[in-house]
PDB file of N, CA and C in Angstrom:
ATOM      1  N   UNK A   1     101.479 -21.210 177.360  1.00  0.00           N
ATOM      2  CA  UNK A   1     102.847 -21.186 176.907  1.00  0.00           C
ATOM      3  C   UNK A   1     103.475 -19.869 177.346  1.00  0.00           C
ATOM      4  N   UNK A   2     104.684 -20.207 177.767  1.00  0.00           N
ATOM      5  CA  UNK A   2     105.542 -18.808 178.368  1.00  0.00           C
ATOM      6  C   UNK A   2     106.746 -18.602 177.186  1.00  0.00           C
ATOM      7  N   UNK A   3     106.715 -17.395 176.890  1.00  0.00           N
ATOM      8  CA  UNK A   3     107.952 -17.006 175.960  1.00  0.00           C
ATOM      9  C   UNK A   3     108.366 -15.719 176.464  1.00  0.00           C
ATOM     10  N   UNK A   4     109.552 -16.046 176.599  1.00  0.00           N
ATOM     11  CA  UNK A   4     111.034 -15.365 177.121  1.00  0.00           C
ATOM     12  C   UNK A   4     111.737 -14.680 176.049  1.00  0.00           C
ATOM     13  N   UNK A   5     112.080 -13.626 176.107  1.00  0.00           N
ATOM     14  CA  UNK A   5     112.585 -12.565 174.911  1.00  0.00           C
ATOM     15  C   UNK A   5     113.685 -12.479 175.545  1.00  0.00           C
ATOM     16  N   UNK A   6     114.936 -12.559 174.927  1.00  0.00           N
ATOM     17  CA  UNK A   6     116.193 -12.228 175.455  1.00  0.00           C
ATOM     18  C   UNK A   6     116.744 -10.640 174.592  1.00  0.00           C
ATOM     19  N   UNK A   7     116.971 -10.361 175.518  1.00  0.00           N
ATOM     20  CA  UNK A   7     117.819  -8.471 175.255  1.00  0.00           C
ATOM     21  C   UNK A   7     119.290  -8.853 175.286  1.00  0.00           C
ATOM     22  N   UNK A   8     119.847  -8.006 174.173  1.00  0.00           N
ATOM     23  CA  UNK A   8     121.083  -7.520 174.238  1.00  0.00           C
ATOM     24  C   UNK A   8     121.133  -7.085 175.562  1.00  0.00           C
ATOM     25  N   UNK A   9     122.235  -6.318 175.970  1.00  0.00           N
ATOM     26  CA  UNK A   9     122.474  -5.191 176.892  1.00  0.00           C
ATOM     27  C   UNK A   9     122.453  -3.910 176.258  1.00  0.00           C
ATOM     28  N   UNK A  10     122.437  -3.550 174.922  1.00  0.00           N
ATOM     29  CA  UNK A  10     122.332  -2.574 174.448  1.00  0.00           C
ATOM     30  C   UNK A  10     120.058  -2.261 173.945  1.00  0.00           C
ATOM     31  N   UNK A  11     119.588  -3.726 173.448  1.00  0.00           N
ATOM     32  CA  UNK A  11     118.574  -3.551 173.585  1.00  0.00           C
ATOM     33  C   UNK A  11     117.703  -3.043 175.190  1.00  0.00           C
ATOM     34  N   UNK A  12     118.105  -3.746 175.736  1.00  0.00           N
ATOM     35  CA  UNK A  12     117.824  -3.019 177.347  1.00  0.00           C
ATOM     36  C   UNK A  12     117.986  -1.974 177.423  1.00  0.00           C
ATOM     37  N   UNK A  13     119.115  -1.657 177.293  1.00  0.00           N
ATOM     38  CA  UNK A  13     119.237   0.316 177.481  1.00  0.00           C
ATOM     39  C   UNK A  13     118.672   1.284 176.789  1.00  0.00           C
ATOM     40  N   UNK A  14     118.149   0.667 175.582  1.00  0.00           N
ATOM     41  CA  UNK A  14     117.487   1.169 174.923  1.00  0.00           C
ATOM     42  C   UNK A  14     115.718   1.597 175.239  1.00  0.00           C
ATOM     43  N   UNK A  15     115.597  -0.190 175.903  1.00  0.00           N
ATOM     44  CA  UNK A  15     114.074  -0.208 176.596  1.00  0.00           C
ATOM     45  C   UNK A  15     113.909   0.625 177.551  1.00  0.00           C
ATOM     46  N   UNK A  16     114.779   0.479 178.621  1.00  0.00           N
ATOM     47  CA  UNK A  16     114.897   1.647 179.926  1.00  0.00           C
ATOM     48  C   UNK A  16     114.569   3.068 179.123  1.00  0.00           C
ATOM     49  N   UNK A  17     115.212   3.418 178.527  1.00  0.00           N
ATOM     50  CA  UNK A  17     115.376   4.895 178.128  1.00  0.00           C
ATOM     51  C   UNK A  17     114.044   5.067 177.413  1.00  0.00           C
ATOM     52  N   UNK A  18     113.440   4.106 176.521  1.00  0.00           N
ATOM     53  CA  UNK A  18     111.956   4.506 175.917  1.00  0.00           C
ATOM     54  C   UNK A  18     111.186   4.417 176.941  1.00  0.00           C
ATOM     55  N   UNK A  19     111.016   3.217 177.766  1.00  0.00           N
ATOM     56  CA  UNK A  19     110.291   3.537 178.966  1.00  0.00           C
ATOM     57  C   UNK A  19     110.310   5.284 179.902  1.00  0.00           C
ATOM     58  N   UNK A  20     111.755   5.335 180.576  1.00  0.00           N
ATOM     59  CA  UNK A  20     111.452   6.673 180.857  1.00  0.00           C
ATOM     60  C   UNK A  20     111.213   7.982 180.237  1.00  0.00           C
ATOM     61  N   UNK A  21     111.680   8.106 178.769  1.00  0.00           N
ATOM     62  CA  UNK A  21     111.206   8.871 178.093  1.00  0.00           C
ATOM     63  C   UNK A  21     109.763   8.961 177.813  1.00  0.00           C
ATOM     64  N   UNK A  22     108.646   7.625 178.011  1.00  0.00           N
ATOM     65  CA  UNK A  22     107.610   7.454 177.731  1.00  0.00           C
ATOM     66  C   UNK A  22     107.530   7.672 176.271  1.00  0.00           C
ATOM     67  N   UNK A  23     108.142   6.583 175.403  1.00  0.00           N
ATOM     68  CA  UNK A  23     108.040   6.848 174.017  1.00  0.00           C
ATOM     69  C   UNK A  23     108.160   5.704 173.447  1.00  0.00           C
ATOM     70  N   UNK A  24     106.817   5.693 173.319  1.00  0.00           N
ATOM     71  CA  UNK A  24     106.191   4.618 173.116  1.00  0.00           C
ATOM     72  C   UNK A  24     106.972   3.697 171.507  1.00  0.00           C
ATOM     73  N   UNK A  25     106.983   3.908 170.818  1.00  0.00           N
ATOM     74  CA  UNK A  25     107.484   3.693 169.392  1.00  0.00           C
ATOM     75  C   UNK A  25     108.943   3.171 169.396  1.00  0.00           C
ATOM     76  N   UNK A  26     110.461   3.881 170.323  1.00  0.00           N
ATOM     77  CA  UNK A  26     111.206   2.950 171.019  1.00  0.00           C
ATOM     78  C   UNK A  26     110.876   1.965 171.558  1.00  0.00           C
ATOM     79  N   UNK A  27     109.930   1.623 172.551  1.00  0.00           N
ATOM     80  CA  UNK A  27     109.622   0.422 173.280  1.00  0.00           C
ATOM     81  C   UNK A  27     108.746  -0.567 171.997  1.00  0.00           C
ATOM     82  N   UNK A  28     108.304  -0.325 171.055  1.00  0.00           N
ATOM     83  CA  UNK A  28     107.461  -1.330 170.456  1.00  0.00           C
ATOM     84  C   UNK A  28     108.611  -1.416 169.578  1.00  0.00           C
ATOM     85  N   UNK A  29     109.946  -0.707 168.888  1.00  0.00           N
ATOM     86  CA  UNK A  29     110.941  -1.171 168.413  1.00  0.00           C
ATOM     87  C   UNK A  29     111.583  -2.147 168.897  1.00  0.00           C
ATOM     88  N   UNK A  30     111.982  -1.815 170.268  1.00  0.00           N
ATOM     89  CA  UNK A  30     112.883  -2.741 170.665  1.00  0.00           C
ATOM     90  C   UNK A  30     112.123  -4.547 171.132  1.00  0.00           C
ATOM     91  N   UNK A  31     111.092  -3.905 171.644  1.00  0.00           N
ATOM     92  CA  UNK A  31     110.312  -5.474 171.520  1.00  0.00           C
ATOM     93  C   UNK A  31     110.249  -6.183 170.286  1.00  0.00           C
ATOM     94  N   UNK A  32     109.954  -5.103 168.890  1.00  0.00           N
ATOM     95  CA  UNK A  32     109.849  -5.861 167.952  1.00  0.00           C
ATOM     96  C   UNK A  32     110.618  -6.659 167.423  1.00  0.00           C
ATOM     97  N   UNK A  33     112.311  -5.953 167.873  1.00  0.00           N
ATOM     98  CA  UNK A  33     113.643  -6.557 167.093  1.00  0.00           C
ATOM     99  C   UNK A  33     114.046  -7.668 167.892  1.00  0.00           C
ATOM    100  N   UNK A  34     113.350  -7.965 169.455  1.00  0.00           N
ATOM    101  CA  UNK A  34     113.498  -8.791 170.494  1.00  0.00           C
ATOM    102  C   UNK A  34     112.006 -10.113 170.052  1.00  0.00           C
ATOM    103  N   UNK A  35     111.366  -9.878 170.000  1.00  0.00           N
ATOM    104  CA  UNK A  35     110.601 -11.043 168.911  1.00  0.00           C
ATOM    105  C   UNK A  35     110.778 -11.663 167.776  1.00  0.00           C
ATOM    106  N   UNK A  36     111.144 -11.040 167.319  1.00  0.00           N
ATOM    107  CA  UNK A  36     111.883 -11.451 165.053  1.00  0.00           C
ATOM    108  C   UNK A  36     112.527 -12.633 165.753  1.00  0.00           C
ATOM    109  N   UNK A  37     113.646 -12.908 166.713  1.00  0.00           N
ATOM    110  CA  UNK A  37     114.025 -14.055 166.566  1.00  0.00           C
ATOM    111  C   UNK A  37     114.167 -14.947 167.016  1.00  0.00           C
ATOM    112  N   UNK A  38     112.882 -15.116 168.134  1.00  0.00           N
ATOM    113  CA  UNK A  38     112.210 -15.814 168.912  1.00  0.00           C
ATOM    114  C   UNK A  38     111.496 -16.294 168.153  1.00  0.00           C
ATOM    115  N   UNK A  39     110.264 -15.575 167.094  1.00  0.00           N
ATOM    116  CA  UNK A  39     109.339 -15.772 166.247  1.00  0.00           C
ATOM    117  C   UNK A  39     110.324 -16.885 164.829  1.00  0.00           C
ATOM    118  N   UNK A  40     111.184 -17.126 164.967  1.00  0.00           N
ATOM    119  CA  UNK A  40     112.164 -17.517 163.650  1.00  0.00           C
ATOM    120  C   UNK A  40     112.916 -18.870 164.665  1.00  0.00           C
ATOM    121  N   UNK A  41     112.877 -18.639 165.848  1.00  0.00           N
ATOM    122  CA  UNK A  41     113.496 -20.044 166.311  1.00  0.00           C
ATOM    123  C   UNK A  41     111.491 -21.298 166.368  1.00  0.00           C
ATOM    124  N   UNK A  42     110.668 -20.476 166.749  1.00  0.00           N
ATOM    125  CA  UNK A  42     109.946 -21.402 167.358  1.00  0.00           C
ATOM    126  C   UNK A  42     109.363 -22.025 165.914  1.00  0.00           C
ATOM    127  N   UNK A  43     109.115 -21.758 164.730  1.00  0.00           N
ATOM    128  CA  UNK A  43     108.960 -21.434 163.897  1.00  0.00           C
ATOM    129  C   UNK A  43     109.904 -22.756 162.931  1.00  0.00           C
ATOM    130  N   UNK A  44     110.942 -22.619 163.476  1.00  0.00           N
ATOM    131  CA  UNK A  44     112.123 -23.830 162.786  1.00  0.00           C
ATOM    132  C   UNK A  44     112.327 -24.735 163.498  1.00  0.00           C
ATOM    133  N   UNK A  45     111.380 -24.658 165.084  1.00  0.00           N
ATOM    134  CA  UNK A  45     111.433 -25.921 165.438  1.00  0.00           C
ATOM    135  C   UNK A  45     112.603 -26.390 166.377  1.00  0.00           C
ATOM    136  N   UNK A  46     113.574 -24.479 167.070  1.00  0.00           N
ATOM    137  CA  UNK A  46     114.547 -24.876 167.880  1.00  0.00           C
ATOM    138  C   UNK A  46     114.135 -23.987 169.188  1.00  0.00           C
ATOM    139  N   UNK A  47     114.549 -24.846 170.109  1.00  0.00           N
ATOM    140  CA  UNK A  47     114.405 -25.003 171.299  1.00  0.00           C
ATOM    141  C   UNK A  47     115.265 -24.197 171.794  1.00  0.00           C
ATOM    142  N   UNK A  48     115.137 -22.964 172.817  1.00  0.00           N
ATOM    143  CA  UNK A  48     115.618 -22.139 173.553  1.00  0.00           C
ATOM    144  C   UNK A  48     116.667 -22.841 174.828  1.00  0.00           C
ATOM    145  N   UNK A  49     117.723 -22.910 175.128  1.00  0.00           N
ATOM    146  CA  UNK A  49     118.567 -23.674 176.119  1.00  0.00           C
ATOM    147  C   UNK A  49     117.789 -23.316 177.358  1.00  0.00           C
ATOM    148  N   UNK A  50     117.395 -24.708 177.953  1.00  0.00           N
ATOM    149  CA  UNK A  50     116.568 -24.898 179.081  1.00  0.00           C
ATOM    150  C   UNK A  50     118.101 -24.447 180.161  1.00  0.00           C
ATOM    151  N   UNK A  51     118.255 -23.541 181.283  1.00  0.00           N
ATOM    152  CA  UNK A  51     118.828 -23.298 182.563  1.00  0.00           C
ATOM    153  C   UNK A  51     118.803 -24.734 182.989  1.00  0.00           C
ATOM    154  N   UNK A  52     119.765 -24.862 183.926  1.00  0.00           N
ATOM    155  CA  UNK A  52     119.403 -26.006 185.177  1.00  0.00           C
ATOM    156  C   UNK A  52     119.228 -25.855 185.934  1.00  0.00           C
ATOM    157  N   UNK A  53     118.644 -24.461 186.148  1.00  0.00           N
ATOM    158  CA  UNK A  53     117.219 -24.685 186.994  1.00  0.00           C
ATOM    159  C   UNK A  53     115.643 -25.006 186.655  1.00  0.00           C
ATOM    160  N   UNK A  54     115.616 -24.891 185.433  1.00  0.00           N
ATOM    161  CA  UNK A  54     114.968 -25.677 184.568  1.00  0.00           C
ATOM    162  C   UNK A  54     114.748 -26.800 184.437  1.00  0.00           C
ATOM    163  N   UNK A  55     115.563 -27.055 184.236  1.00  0.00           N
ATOM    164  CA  UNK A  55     116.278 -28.712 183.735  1.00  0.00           C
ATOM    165  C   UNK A  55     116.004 -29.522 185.269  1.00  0.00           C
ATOM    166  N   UNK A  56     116.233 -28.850 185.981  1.00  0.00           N
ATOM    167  CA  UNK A  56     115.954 -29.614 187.655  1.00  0.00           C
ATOM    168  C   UNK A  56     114.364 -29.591 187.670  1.00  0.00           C
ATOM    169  N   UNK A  57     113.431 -28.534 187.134  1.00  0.00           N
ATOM    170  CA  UNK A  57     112.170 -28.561 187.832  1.00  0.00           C
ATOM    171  C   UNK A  57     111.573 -29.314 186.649  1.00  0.00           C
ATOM    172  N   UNK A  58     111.628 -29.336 185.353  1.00  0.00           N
ATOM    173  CA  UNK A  58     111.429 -30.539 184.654  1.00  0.00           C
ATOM    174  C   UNK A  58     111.710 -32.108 185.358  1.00  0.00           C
ATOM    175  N   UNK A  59     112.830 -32.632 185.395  1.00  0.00           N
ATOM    176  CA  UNK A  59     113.333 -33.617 186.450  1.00  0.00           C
ATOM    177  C   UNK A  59     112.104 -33.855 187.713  1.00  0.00           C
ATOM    178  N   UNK A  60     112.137 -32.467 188.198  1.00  0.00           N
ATOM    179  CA  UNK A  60     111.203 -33.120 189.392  1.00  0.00           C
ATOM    180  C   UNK A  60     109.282 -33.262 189.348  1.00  0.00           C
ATOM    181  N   UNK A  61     109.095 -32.926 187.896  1.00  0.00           N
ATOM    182  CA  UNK A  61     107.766 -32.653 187.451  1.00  0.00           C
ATOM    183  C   UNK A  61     107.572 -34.549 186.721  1.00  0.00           C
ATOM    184  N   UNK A  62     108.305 -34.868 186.339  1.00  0.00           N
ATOM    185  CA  UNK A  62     108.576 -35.969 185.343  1.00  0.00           C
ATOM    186  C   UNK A  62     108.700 -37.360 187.047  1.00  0.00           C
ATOM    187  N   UNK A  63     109.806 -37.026 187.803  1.00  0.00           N
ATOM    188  CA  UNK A  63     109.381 -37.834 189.052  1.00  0.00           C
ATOM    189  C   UNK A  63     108.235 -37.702 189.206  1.00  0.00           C
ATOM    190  N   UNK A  64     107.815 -37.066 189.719  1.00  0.00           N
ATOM    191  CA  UNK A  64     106.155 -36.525 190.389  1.00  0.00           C
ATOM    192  C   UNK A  64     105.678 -37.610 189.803  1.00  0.00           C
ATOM    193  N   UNK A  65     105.371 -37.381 188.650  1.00  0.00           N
ATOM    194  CA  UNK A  65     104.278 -37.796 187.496  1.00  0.00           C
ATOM    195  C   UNK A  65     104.258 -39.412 187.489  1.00  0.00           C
ATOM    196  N   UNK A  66     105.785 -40.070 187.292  1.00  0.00           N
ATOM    197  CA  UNK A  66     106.203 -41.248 187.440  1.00  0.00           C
ATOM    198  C   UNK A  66     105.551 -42.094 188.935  1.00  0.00           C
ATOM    199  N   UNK A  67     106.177 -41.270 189.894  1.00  0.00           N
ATOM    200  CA  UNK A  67     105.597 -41.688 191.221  1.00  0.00           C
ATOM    201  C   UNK A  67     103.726 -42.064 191.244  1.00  0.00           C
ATOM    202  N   UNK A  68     103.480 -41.192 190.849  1.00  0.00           N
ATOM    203  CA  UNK A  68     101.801 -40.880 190.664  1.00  0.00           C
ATOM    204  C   UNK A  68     101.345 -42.244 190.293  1.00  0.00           C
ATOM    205  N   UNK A  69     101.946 -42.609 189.245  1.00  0.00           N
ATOM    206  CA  UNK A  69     101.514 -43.852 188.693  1.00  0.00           C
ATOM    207  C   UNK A  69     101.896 -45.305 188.554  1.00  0.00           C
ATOM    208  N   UNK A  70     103.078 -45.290 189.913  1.00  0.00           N
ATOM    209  CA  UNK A  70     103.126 -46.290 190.547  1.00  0.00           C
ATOM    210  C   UNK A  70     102.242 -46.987 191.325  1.00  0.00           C
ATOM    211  N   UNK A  71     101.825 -48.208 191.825  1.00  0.00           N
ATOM    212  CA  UNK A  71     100.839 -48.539 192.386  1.00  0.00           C
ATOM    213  C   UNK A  71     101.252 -48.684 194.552  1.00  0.00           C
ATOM    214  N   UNK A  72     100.672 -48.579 194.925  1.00  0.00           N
ATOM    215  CA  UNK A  72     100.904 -47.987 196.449  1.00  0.00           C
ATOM    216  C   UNK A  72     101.897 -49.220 196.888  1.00  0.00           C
ATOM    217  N   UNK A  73     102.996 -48.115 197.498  1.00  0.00           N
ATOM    218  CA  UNK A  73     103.766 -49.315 198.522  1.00  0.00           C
ATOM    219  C   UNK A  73     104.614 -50.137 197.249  1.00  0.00           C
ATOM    220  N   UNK A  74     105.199 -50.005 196.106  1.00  0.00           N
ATOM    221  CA  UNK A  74     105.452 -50.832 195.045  1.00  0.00           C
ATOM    222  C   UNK A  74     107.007 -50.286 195.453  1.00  0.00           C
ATOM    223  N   UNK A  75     108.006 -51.429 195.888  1.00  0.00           N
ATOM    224  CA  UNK A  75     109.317 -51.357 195.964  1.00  0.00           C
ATOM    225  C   UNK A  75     110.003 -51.193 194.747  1.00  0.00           C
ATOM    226  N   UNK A  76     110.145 -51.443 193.578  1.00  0.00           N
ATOM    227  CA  UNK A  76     110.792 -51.149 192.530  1.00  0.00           C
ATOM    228  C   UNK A  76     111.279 -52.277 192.138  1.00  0.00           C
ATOM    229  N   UNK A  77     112.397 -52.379 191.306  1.00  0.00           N
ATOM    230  CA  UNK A  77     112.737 -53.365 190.742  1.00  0.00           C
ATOM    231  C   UNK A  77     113.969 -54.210 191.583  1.00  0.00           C
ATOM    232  N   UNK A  78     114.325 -55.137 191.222  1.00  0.00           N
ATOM    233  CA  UNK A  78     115.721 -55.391 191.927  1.00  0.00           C
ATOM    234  C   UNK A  78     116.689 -55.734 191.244  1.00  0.00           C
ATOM    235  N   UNK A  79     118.257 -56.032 192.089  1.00  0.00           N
ATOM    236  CA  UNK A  79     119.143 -55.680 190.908  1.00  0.00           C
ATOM    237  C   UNK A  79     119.553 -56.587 190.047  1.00  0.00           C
ATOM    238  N   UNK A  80     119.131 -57.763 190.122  1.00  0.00           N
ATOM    239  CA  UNK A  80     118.887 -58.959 189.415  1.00  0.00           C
ATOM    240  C   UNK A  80     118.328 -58.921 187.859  1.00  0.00           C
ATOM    241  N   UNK A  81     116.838 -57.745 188.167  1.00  0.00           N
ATOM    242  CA  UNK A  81     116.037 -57.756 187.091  1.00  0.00           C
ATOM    243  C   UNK A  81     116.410 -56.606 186.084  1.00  0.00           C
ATOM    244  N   UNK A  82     117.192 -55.405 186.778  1.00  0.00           N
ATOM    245  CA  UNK A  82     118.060 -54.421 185.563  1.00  0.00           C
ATOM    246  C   UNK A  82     119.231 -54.980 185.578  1.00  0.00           C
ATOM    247  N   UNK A  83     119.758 -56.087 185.583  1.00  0.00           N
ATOM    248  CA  UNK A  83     120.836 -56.264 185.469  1.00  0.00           C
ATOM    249  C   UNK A  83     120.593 -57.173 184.046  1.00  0.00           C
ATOM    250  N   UNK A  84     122.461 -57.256 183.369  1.00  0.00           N
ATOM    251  CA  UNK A  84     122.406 -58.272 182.016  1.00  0.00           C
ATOM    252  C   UNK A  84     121.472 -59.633 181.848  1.00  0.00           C
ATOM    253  N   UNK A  85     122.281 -60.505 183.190  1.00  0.00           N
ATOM    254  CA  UNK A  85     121.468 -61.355 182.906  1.00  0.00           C
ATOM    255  C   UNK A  85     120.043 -61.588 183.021  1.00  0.00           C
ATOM    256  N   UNK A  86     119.388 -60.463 184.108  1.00  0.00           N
ATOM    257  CA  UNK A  86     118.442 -60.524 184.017  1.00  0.00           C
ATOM    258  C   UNK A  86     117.566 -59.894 182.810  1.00  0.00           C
ATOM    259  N   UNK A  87     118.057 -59.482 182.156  1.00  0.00           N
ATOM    260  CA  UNK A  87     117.069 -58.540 181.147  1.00  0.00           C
ATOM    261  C   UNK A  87     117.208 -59.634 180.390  1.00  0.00           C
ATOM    262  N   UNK A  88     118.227 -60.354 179.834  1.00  0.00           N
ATOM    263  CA  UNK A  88     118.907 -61.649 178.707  1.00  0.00           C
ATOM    264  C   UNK A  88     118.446 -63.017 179.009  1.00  0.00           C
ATOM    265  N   UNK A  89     117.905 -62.975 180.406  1.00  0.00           N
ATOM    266  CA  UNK A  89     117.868 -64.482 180.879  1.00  0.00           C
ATOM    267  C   UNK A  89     116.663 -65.419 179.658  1.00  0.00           C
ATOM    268  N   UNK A  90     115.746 -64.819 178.939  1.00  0.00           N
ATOM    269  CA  UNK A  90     115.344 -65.944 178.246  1.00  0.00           C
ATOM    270  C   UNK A  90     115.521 -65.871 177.201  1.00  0.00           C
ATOM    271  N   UNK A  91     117.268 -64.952 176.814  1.00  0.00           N
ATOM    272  CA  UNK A  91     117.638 -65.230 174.974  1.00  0.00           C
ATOM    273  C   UNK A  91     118.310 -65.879 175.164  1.00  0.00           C
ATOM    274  N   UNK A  92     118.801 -66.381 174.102  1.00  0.00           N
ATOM    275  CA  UNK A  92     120.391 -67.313 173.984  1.00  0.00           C
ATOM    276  C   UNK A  92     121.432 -66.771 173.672  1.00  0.00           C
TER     277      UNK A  92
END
């Protein structure tokens, strides 16, 4: 599992500056106040907004996978069979 901490722009400047100061106790602050609410979303069960570039490589992981388990050379459906009547053809 990958988790992504999002910074203010003021938490950042803050990190930079403990980093070059080498002070250590800034940098485990600002990580800490940059976890609390990461640790409080995953926790309640909400989901961080996937990018779409994300959202595209999901998409193409989910094809993949689909393809995989098609059987070789299998043309797909036709438009007869996603169509109304075809999905309806043996209700009344």
């Amino acid at each position: 599992m990958t988790i992504t901490l999002q910074l203010t722009p003021e938490m950042e400047a803050r990190l930079q500056k403990g980093v070059a100061d080498h002070d250590p106790d800034t940098v485990r602050q600002v990580l800490h106040d940059a976890v609390e609410p990461t640790v409080k979303a995953l926790l309640a069960g909400i989901r961080q907004q996937v990018t779409p570039e994300e959202f595209e490589n999901i998409l193409a992981e989910m094809a993949q996978i689909a393809s995989e388990a098609l059987p070789p050379g299998w043309q797909g459906l036709s438009d007869y069979a996603v169509s109304r009547e075809g999905i309806y053809e043996d209700h009344p």
